[in-house]
C-alpha atoms as a PDB file:
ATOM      1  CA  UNK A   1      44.613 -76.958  73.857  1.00  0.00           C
ATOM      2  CA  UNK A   2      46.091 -73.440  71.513  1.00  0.00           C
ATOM      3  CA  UNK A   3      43.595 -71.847  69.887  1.00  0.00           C
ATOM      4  CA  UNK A   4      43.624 -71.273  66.132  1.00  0.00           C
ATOM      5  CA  UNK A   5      44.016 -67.278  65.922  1.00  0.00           C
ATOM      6  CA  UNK A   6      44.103 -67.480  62.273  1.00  0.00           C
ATOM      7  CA  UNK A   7      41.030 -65.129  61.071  1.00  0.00           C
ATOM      8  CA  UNK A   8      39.478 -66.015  57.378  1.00  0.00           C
ATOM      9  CA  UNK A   9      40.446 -64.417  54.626  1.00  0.00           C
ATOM     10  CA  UNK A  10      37.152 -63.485  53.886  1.00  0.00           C
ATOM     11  CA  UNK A  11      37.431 -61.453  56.726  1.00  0.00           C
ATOM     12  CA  UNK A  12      40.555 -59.576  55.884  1.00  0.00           C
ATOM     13  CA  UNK A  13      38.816 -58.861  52.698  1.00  0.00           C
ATOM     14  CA  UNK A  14      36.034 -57.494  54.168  1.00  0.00           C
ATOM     15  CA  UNK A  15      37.873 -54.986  56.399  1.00  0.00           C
ATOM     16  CA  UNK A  16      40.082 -54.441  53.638  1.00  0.00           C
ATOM     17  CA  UNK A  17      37.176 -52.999  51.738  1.00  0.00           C
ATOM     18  CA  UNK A  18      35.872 -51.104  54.264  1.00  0.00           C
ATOM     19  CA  UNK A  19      38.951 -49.227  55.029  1.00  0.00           C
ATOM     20  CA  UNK A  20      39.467 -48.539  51.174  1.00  0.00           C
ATOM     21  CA  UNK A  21      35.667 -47.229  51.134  1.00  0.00           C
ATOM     22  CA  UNK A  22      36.573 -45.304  54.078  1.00  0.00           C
ATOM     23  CA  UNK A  23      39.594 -43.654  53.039  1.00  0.00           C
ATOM     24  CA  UNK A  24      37.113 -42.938  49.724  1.00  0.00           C
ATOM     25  CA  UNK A  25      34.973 -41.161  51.850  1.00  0.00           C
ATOM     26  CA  UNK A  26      37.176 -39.264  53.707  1.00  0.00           C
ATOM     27  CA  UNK A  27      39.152 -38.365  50.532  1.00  0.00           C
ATOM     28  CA  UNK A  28      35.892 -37.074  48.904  1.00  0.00           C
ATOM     29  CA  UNK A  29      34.969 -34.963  51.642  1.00  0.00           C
ATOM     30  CA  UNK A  30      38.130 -33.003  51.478  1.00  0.00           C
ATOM     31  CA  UNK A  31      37.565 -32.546  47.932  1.00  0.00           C
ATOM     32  CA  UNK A  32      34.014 -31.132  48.431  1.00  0.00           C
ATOM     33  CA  UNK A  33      34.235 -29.612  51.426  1.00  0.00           C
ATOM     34  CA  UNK A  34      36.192 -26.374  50.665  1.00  0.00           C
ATOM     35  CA  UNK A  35      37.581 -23.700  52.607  1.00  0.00           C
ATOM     36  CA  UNK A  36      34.554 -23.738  55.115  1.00  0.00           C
ATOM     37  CA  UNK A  37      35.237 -21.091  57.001  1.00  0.00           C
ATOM     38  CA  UNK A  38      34.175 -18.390  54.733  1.00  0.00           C
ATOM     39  CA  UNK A  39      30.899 -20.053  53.986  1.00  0.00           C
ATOM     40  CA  UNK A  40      29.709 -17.541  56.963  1.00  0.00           C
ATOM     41  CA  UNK A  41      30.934 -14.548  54.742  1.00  0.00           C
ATOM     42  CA  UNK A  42      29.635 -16.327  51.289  1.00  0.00           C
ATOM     43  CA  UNK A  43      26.070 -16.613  53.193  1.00  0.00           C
ATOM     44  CA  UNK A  44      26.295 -12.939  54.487  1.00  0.00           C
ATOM     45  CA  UNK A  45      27.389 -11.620  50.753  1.00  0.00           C
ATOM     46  CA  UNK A  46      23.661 -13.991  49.427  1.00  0.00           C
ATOM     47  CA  UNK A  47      21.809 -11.804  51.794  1.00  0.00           C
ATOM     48  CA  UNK A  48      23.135  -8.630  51.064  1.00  0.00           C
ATOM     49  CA  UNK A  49      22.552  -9.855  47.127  1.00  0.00           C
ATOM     50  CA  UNK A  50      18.861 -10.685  48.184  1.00  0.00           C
ATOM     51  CA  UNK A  51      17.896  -7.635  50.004  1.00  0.00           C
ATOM     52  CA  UNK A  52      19.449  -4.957  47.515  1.00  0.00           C
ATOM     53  CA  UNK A  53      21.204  -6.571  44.524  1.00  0.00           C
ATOM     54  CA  UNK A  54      24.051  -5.546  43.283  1.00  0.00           C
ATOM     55  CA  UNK A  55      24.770  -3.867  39.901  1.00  0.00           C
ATOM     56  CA  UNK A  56      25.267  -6.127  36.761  1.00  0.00           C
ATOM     57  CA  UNK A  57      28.480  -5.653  34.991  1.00  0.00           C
ATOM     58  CA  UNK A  58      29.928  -3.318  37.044  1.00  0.00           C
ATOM     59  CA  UNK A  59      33.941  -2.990  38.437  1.00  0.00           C
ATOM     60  CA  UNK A  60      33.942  -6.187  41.049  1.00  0.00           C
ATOM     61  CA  UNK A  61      36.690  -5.660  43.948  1.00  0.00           C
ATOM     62  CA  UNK A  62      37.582  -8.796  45.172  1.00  0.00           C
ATOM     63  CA  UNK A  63      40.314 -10.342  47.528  1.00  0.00           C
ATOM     64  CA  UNK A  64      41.572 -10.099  51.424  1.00  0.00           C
ATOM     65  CA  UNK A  65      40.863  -7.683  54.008  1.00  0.00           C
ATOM     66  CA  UNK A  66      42.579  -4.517  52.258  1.00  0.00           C
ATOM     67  CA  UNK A  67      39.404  -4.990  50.165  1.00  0.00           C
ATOM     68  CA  UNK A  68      36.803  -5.833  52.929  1.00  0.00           C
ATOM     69  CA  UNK A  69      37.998  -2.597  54.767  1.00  0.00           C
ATOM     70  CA  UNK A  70      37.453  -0.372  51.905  1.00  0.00           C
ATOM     71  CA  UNK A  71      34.312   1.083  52.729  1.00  0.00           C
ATOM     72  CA  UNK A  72      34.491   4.217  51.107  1.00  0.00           C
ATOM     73  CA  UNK A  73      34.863   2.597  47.565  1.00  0.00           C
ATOM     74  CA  UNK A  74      31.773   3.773  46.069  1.00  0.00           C
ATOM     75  CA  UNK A  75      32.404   7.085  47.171  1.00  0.00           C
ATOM     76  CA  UNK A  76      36.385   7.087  45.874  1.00  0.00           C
ATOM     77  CA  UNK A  77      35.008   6.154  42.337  1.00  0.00           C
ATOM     78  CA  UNK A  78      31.722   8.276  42.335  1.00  0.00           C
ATOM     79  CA  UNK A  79      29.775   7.668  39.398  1.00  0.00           C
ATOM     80  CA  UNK A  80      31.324   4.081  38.598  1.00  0.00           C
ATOM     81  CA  UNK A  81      29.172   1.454  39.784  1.00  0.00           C
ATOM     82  CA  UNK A  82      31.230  -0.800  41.605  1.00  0.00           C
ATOM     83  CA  UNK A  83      30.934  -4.419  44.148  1.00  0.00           C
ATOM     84  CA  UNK A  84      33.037  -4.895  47.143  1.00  0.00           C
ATOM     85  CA  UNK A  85      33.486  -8.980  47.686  1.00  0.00           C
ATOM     86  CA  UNK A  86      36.051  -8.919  50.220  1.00  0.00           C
ATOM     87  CA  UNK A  87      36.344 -11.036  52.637  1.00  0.00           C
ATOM     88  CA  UNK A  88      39.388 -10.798  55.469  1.00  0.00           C
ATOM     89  CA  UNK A  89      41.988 -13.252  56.235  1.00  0.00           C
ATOM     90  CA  UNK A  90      41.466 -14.626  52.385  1.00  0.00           C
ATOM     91  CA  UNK A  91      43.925 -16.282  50.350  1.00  0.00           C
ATOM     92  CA  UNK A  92      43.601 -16.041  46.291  1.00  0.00           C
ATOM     93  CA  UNK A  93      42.475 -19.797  46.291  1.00  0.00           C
ATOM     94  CA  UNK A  94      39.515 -18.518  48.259  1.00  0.00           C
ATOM     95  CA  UNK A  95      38.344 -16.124  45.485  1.00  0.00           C
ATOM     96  CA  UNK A  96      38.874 -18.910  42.967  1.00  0.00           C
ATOM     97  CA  UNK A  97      36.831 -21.582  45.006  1.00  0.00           C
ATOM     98  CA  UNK A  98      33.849 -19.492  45.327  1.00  0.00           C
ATOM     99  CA  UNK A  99      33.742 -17.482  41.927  1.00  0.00           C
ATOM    100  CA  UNK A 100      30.635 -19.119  41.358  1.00  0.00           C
ATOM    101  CA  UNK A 101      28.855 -17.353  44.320  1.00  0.00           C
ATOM    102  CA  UNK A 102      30.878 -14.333  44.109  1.00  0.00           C
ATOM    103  CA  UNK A 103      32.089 -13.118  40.433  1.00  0.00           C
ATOM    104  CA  UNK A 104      29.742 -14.691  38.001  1.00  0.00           C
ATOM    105  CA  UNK A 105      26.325 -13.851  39.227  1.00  0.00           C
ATOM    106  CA  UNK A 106      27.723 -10.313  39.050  1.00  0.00           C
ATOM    107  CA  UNK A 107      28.770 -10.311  35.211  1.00  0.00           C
ATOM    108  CA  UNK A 108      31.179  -8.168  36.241  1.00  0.00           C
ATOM    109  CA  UNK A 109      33.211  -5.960  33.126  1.00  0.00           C
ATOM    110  CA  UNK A 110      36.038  -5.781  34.909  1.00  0.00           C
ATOM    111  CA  UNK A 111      37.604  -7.514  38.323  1.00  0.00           C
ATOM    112  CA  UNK A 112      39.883  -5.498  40.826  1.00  0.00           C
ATOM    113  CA  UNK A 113      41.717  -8.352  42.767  1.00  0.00           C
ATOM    114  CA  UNK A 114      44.043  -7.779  45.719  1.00  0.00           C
ATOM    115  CA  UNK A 115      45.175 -10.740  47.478  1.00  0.00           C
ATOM    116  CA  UNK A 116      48.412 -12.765  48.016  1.00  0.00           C
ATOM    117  CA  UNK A 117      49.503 -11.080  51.357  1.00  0.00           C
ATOM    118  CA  UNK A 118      48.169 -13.558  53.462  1.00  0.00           C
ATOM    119  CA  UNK A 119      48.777 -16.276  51.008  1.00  0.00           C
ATOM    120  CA  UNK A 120      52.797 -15.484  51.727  1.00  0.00           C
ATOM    121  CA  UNK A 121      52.006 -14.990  55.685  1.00  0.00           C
ATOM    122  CA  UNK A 122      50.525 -18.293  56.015  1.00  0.00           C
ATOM    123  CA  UNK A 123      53.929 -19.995  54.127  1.00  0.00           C
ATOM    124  CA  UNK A 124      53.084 -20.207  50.258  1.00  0.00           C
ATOM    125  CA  UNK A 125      56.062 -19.669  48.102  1.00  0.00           C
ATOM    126  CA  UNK A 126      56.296 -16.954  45.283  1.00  0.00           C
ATOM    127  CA  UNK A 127      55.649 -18.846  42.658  1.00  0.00           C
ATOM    128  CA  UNK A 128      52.845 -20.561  44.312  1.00  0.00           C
ATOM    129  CA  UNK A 129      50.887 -17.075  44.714  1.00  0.00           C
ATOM    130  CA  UNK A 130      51.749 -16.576  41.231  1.00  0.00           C
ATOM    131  CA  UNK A 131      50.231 -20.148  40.181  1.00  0.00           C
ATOM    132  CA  UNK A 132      47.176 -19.537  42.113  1.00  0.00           C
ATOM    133  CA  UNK A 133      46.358 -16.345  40.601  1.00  0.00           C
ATOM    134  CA  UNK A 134      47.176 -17.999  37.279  1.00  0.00           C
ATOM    135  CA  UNK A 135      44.026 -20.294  38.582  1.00  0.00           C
ATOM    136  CA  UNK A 136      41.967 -17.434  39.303  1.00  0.00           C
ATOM    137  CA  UNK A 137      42.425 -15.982  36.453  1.00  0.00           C
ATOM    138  CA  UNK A 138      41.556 -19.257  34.492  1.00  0.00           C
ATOM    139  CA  UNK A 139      38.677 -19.810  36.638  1.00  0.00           C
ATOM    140  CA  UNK A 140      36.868 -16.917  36.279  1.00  0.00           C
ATOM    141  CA  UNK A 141      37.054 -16.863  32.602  1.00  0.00           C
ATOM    142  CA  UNK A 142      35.610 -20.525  32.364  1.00  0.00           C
ATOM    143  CA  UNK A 143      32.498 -18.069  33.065  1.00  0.00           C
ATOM    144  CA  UNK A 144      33.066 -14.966  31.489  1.00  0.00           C
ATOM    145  CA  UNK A 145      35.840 -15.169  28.881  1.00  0.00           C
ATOM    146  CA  UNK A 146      36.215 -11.905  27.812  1.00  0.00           C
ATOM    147  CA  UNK A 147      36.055 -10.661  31.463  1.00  0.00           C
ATOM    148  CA  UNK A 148      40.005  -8.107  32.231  1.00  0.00           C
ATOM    149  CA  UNK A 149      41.640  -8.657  35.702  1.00  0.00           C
ATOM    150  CA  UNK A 150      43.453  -6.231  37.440  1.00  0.00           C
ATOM    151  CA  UNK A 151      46.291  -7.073  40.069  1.00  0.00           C
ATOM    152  CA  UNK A 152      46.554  -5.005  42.689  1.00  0.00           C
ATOM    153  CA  UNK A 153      50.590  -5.798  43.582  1.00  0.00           C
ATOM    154  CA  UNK A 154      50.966  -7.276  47.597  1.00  0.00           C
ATOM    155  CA  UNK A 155      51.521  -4.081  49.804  1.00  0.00           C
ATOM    156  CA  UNK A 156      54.407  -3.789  51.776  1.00  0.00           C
ATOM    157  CA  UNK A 157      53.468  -3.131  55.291  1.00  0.00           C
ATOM    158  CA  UNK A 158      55.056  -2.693  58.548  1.00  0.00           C
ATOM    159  CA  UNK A 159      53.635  -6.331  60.094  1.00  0.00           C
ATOM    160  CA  UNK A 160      54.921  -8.089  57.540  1.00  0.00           C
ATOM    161  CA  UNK A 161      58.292  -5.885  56.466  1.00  0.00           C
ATOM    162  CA  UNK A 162      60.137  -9.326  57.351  1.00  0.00           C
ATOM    163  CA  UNK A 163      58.365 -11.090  54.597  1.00  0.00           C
ATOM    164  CA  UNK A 164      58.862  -8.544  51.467  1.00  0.00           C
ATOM    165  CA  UNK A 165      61.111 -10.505  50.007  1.00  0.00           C
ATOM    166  CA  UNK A 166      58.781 -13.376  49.263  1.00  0.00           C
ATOM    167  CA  UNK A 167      56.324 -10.985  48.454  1.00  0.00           C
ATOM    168  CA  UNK A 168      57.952  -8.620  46.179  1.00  0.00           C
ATOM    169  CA  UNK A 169      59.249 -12.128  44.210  1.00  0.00           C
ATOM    170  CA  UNK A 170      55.809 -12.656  43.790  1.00  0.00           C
ATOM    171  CA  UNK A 171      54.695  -9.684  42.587  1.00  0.00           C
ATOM    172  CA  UNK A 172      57.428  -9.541  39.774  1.00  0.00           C
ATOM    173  CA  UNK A 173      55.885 -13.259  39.014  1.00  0.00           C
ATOM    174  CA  UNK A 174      52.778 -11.872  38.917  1.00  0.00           C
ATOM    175  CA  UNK A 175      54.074  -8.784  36.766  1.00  0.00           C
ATOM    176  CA  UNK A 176      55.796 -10.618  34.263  1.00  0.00           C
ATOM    177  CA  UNK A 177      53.117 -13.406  33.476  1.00  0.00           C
ATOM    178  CA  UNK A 178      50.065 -10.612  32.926  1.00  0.00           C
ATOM    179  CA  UNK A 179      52.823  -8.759  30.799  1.00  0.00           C
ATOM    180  CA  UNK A 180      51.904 -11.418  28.447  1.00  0.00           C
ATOM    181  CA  UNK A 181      48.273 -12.112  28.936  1.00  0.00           C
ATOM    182  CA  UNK A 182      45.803 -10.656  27.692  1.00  0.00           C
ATOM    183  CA  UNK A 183      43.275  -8.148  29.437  1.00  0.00           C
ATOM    184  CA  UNK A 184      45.332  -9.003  32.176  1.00  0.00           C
ATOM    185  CA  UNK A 185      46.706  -6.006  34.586  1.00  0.00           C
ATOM    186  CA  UNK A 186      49.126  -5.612  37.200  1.00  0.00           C
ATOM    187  CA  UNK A 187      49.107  -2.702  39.283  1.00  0.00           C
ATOM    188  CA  UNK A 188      52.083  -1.918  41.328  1.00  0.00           C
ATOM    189  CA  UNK A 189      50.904   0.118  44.536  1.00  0.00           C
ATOM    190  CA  UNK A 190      54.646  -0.826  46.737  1.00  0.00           C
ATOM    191  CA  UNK A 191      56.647   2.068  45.223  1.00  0.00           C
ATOM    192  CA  UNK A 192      53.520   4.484  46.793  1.00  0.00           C
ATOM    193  CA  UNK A 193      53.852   3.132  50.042  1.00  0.00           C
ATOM    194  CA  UNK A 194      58.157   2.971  50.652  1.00  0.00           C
ATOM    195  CA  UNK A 195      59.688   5.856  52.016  1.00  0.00           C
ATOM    196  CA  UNK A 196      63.055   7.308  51.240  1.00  0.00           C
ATOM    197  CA  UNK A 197      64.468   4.665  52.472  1.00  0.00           C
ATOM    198  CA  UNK A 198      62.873   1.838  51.021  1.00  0.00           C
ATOM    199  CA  UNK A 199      60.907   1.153  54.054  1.00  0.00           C
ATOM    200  CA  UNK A 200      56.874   1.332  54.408  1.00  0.00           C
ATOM    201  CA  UNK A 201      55.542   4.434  55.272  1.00  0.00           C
ATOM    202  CA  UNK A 202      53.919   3.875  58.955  1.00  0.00           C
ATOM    203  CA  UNK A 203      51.538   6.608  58.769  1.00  0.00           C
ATOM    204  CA  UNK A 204      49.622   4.717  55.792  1.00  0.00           C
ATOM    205  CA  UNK A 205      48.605   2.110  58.509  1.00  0.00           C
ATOM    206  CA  UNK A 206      46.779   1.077  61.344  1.00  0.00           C
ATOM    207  CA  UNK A 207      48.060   0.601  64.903  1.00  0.00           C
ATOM    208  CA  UNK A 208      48.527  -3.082  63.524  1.00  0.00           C
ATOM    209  CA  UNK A 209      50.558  -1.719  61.225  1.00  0.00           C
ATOM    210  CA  UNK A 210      48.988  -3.925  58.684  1.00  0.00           C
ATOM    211  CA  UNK A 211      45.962  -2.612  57.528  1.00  0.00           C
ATOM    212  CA  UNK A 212      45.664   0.815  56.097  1.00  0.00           C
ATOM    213  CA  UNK A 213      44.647   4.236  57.151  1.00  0.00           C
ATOM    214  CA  UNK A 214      42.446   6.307  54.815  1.00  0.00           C
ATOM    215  CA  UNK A 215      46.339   7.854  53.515  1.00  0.00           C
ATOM    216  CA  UNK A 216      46.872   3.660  52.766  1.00  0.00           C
ATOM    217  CA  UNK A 217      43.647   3.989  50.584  1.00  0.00           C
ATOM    218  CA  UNK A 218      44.660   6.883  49.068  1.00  0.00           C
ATOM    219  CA  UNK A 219      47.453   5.905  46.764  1.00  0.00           C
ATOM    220  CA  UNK A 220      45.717   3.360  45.621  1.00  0.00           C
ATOM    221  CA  UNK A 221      43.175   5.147  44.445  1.00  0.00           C
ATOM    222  CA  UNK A 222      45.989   7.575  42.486  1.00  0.00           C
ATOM    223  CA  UNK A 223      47.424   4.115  40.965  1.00  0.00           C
ATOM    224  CA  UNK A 224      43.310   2.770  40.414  1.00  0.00           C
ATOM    225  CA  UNK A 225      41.831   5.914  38.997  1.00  0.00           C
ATOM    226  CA  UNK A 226      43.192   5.857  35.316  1.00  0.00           C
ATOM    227  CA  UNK A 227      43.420   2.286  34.902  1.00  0.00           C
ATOM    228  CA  UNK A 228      39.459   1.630  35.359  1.00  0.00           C
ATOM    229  CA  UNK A 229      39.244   5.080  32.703  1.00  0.00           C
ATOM    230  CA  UNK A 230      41.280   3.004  30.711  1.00  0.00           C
ATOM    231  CA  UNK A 231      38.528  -0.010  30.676  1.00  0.00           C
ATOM    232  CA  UNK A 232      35.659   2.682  30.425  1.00  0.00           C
ATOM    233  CA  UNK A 233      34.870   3.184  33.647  1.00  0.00           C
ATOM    234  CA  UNK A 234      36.001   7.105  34.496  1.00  0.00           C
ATOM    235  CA  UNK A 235      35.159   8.778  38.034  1.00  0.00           C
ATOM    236  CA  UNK A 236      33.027  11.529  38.442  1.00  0.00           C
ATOM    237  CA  UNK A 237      34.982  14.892  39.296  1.00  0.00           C
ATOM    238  CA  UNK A 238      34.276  15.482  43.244  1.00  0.00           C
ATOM    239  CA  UNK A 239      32.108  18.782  43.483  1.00  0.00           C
ATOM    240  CA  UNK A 240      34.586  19.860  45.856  1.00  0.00           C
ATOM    241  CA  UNK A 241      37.334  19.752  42.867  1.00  0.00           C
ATOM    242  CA  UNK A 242      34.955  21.055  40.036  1.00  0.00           C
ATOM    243  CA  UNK A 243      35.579  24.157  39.137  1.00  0.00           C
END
């Protein structure tokens, strides 16, 4: 006797709509679930918030681990009050996925954003570092519309000397598009850190020869200093320099 094998279509529809409610599911849970591995750092930043909250409306830094290592940022811009929201191994998309938790609670005046170096590192293309700081930018005035961004321009470093090129395309994409924006700033730090040669200056960084020494931090401060005057926030003079 041969057995019928033939299954009912009812059946067929029935795994038919589970796998589409399946493939829903799965689909929606990429969309919600985010860049989860800085929900560690977005926790640690609501503590820190809860035990001594930050300033409103102050000068928010935000971006990668060039930010997250400045420690001494108070102290470089005494007398402006200032947030550090840095959190390493960030890409831009990063700061624009959790601006809710870490830019508008803070009202900030004016945003400091460096970022885009490991966006290039981990493959992005020029223009798509450009595109998602386009994003940021659009993001963060959903909140606060009137809020200025400043672009701190990608450093070039000795690590990542093989991927300038990429880099310094998207900085001039970067450049270019604020050029025509409004309260929209791009700082270029590179020409500080190349040597005679054109090269980065090795004793700006670390033994990793990515991250920067207190020299790194520096230069950017030199570049920073007059641009947050510029938005009304103007350092204190260091005793040590007062007359």
């Amino acid at each position: 006797m041969t057995r019928n094998h033939t299954i009912h279509p009812a059946r067929w529809l029935l795994a038919l709509a589970w796998l589409l409610l399946a493939s829903a599911a799965a689909a929606q849970t990429v969309q919600t679930k985010g860049p989860a591995e800085w929900l560690p750092a977005m926790d640690a930043f609501a503590r820190q918030d809860q035990a001594q909250p930050p300033p409103q409306h102050a000068v928010l830094f935000i971006g990668s681990s060039s930010i997250n290592y400045w420690h001494s940022l108070a102290e470089d811009f005494p007398g402006v009050p200032v947030i550090n929201r840095g959190f390493g191994g960030s890409a831009i998309e990063d700061s624009t996925y959790y601006a809710d938790r870490i830019v508008t609670p803070y009202h900030p005046r004016l945003i400091v954003m460096y970022a885009g170096d490991n966006d290039v590192y981990e493959g992005h293309s020029a223009q798509q570092v450009a595109d998602d700081f386009k994003a940021f930018v659009a993001r963060v005035r959903k909140d606060l519309p009137a809020v200025p961004v400043v672009y701190i321009s990608i450093k070039p470093s000795v690590a990542r000397w093989s991927l300038w090129p990429a880099m310094s395309q998207a900085n001039g994409l970067i450049r270019d598009w604020a050029a025509t924006q409004r309260g929209v700033r791009f700082v270029d730090i590179a020409p500080l850190m190349l040597d005679a040669q054109g090269k980065p200056r090795a004793e700006l960084f670390r033994d990793d020869g990515l991250h920067m020494k207190p020299a790194g931090y520096a230069l950017w401060i030199q570049a920073l200093r007059p641009v947050l005057a510029s938005y009304g926030f103007k350092a204190k003079q260091p005793a040590a320099d007062a007359p």
